[in-house]
PDB file of N, CA and C in Angstrom:
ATOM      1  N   UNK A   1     -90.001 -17.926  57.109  1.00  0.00           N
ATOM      2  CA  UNK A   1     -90.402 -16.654  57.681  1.00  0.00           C
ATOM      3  C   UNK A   1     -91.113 -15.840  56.611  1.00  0.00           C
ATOM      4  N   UNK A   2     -92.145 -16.136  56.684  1.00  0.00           N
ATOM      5  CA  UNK A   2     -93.483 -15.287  55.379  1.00  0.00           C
ATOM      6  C   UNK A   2     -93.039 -15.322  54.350  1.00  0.00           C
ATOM      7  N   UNK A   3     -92.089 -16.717  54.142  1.00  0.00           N
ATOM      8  CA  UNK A   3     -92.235 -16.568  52.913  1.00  0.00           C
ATOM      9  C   UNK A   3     -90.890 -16.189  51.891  1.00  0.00           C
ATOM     10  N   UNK A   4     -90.371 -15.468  52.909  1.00  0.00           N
ATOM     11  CA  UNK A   4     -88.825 -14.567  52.223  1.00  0.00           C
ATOM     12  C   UNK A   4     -87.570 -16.017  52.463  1.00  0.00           C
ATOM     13  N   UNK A   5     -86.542 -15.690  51.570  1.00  0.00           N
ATOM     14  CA  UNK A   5     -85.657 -15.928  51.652  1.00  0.00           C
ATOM     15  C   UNK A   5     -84.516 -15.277  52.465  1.00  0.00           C
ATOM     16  N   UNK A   6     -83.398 -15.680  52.019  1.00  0.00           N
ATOM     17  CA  UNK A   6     -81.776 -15.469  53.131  1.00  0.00           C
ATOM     18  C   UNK A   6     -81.430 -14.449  52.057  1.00  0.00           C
ATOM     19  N   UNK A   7     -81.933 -14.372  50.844  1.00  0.00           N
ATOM     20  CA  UNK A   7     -81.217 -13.264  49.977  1.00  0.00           C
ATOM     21  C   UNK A   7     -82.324 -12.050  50.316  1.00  0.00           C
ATOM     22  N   UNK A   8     -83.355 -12.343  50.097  1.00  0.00           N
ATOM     23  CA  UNK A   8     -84.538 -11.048  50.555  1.00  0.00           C
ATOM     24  C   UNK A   8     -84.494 -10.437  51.804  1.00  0.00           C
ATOM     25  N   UNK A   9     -84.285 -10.802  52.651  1.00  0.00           N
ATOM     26  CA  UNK A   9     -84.015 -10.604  53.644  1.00  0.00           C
ATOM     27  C   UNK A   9     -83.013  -9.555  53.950  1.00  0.00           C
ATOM     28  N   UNK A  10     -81.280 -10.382  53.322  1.00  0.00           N
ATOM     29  CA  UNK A  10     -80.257  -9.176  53.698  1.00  0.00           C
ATOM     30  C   UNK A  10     -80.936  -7.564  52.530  1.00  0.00           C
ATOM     31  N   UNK A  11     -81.687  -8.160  51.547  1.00  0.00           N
ATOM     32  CA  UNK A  11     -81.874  -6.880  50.600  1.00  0.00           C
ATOM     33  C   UNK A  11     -82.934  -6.099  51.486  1.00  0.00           C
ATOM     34  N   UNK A  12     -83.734  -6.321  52.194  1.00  0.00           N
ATOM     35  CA  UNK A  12     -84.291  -5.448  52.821  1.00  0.00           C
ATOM     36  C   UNK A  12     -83.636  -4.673  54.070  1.00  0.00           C
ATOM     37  N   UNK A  13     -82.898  -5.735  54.691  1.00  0.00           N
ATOM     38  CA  UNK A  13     -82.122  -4.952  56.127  1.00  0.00           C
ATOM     39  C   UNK A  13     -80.798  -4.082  55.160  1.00  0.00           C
ATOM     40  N   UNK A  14     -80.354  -4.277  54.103  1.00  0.00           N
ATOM     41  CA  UNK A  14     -79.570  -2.806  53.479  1.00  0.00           C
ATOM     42  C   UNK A  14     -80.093  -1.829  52.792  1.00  0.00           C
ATOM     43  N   UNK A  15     -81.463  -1.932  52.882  1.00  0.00           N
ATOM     44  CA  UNK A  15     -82.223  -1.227  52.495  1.00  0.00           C
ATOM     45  C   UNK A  15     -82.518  -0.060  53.548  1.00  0.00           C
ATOM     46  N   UNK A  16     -82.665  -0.881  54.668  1.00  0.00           N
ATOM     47  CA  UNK A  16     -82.708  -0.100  56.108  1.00  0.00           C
ATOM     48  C   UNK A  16     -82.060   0.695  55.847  1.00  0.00           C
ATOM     49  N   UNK A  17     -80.784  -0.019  56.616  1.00  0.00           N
ATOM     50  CA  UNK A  17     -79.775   0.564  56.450  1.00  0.00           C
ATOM     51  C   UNK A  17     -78.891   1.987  55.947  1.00  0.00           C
ATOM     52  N   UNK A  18     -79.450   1.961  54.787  1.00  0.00           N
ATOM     53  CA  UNK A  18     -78.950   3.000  53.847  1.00  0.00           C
ATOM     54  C   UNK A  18     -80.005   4.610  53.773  1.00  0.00           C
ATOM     55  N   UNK A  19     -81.470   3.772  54.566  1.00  0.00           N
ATOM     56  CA  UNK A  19     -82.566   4.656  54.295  1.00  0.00           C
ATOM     57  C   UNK A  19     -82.036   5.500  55.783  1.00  0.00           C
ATOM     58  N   UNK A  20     -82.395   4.620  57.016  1.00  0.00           N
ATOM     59  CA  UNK A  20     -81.978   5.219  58.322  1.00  0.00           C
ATOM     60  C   UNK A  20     -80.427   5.379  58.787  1.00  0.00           C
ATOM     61  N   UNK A  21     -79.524   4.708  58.155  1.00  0.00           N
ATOM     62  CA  UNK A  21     -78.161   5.353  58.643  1.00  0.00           C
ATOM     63  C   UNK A  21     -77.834   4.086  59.869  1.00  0.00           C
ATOM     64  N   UNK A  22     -76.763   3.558  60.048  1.00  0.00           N
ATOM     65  CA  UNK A  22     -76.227   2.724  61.233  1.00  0.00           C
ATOM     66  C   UNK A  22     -76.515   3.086  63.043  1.00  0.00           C
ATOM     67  N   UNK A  23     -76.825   5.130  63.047  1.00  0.00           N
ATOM     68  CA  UNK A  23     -77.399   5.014  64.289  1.00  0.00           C
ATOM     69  C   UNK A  23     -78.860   4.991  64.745  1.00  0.00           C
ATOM     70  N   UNK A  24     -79.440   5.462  63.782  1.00  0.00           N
ATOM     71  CA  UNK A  24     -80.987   5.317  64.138  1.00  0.00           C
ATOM     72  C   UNK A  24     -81.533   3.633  64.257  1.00  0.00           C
ATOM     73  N   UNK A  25     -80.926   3.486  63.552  1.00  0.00           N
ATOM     74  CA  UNK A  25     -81.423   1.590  63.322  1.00  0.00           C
ATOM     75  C   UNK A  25     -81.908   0.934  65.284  1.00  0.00           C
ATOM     76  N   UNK A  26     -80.811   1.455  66.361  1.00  0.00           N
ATOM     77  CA  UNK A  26     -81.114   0.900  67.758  1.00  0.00           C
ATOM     78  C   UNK A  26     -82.420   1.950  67.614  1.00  0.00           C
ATOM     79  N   UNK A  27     -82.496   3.090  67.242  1.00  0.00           N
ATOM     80  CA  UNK A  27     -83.442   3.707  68.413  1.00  0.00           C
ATOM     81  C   UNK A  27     -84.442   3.290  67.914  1.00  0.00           C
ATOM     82  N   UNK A  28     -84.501   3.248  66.771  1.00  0.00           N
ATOM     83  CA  UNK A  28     -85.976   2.601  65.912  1.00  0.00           C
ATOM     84  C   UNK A  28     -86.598   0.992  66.518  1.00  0.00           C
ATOM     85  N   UNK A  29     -85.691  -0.104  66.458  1.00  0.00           N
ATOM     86  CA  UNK A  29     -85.773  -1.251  66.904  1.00  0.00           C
ATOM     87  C   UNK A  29     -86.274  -1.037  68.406  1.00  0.00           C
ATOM     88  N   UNK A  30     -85.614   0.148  69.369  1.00  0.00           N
ATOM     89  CA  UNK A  30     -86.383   0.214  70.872  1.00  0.00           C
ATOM     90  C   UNK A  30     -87.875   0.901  70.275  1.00  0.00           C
ATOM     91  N   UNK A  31     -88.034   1.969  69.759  1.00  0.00           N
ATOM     92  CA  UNK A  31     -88.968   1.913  69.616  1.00  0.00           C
ATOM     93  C   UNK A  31     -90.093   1.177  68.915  1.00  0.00           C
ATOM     94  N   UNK A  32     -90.057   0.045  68.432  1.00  0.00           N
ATOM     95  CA  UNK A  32     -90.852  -0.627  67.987  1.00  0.00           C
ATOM     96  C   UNK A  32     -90.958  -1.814  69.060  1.00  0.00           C
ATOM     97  N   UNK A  33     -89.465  -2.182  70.188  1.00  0.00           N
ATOM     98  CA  UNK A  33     -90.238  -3.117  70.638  1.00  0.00           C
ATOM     99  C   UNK A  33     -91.182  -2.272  72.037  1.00  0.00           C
ATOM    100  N   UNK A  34     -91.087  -1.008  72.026  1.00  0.00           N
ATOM    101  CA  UNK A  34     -92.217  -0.599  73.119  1.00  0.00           C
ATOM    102  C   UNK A  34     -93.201  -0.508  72.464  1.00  0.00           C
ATOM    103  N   UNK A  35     -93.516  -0.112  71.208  1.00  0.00           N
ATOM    104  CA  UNK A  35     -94.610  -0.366  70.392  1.00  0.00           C
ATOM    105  C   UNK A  35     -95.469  -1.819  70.633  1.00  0.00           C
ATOM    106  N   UNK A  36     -94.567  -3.184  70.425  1.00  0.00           N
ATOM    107  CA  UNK A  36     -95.098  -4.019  70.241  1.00  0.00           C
ATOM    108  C   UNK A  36     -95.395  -4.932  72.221  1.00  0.00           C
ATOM    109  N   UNK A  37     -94.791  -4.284  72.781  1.00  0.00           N
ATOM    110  CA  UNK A  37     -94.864  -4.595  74.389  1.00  0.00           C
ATOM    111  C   UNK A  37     -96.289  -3.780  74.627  1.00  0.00           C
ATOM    112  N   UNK A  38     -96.283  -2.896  74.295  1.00  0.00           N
ATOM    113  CA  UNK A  38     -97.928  -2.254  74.986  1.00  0.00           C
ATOM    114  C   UNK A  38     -99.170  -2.617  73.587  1.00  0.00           C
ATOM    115  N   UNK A  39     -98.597  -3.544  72.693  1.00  0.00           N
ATOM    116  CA  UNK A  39     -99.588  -3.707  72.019  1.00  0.00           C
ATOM    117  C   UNK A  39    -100.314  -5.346  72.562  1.00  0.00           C
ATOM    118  N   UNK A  40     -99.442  -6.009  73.275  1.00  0.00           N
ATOM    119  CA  UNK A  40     -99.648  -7.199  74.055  1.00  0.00           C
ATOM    120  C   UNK A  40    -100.143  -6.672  75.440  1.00  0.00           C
ATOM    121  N   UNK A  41     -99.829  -5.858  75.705  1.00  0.00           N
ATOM    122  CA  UNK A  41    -100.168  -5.622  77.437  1.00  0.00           C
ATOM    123  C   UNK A  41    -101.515  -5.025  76.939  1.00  0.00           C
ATOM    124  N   UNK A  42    -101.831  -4.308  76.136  1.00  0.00           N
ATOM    125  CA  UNK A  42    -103.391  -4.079  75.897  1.00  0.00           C
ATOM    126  C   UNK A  42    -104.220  -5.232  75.577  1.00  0.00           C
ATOM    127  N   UNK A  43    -103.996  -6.459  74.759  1.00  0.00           N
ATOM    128  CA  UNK A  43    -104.396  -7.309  74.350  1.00  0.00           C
ATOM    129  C   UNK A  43    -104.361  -7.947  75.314  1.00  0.00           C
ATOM    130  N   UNK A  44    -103.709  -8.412  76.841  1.00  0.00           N
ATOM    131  CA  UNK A  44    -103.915  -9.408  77.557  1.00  0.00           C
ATOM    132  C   UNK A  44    -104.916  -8.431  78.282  1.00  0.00           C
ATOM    133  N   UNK A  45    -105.023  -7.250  78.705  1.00  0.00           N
ATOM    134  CA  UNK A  45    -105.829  -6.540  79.130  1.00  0.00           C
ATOM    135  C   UNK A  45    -107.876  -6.928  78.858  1.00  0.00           C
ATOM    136  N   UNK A  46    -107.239  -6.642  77.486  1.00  0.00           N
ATOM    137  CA  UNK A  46    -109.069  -7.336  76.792  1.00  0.00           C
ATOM    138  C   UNK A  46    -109.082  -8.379  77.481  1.00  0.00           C
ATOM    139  N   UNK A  47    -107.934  -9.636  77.280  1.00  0.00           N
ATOM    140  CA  UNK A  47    -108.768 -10.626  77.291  1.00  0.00           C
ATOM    141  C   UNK A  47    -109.000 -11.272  78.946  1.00  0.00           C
ATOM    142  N   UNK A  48    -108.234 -10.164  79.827  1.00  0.00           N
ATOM    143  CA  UNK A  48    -108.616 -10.133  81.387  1.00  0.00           C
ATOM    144  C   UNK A  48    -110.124  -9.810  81.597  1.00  0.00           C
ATOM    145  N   UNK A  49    -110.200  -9.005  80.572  1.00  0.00           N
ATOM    146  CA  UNK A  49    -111.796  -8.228  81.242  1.00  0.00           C
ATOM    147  C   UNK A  49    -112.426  -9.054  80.804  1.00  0.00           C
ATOM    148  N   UNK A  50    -112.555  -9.817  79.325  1.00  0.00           N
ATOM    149  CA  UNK A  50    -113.442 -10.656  79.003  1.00  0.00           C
ATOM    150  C   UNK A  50    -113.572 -11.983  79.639  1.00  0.00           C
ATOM    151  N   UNK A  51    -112.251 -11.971  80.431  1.00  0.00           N
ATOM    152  CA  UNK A  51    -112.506 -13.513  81.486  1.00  0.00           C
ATOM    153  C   UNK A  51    -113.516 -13.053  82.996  1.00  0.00           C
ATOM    154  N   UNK A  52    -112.839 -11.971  83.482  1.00  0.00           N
ATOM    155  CA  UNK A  52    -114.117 -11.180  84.661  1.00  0.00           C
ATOM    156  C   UNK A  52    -115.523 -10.901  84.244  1.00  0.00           C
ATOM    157  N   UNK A  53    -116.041 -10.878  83.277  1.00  0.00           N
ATOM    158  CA  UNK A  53    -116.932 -10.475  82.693  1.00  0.00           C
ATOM    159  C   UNK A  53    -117.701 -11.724  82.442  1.00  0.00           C
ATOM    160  N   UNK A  54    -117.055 -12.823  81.860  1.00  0.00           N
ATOM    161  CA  UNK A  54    -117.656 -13.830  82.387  1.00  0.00           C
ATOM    162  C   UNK A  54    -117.803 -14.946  83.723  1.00  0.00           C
ATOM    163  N   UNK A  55    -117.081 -14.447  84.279  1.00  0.00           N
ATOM    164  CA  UNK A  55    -117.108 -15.294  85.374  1.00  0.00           C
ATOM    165  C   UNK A  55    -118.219 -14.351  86.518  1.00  0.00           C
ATOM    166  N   UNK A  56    -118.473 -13.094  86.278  1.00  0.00           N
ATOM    167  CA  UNK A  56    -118.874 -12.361  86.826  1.00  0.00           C
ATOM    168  C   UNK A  56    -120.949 -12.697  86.397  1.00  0.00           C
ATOM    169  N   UNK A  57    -120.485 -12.705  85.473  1.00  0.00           N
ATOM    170  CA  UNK A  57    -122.063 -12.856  84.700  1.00  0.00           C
ATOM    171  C   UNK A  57    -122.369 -14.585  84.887  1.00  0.00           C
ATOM    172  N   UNK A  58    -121.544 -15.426  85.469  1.00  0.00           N
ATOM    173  CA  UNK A  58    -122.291 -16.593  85.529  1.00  0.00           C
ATOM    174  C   UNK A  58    -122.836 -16.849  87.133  1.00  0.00           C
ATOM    175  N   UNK A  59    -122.397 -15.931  88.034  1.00  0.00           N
ATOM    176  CA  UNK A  59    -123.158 -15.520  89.130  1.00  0.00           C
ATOM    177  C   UNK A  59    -124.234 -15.335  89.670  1.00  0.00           C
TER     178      UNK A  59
END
């Protein structure tokens, strides 16, 4: 996983940890995965239009 280890790893998630506190940690994680859900739903978006766009233009 990019590279990191099983020791780098826990040193960064107590890093979290200690920076955001044990309750922010959920709200942060929801907000990043709505972050990363509308960053795919935009991206399948492009690549909808760029499939209509050609199928449209070979008409």
């Amino acid at each position: 996983m990019f590279g990191l280890g099983m020791q780098e790893i826990i040193v960064i998630a107590l890093i979290i940890l200690l920076l955001f506190g044990g309750k922010k940690i959920p709200e942060l994680m929801k907000g990043l995965g709505k972050g990363v859900k509308s960053f795919k739903d935009g991206m399948k978006d492009i690549d909808d239009d760029k499939s209509d766009d050609k199928s449209s233009s070979e008409k």
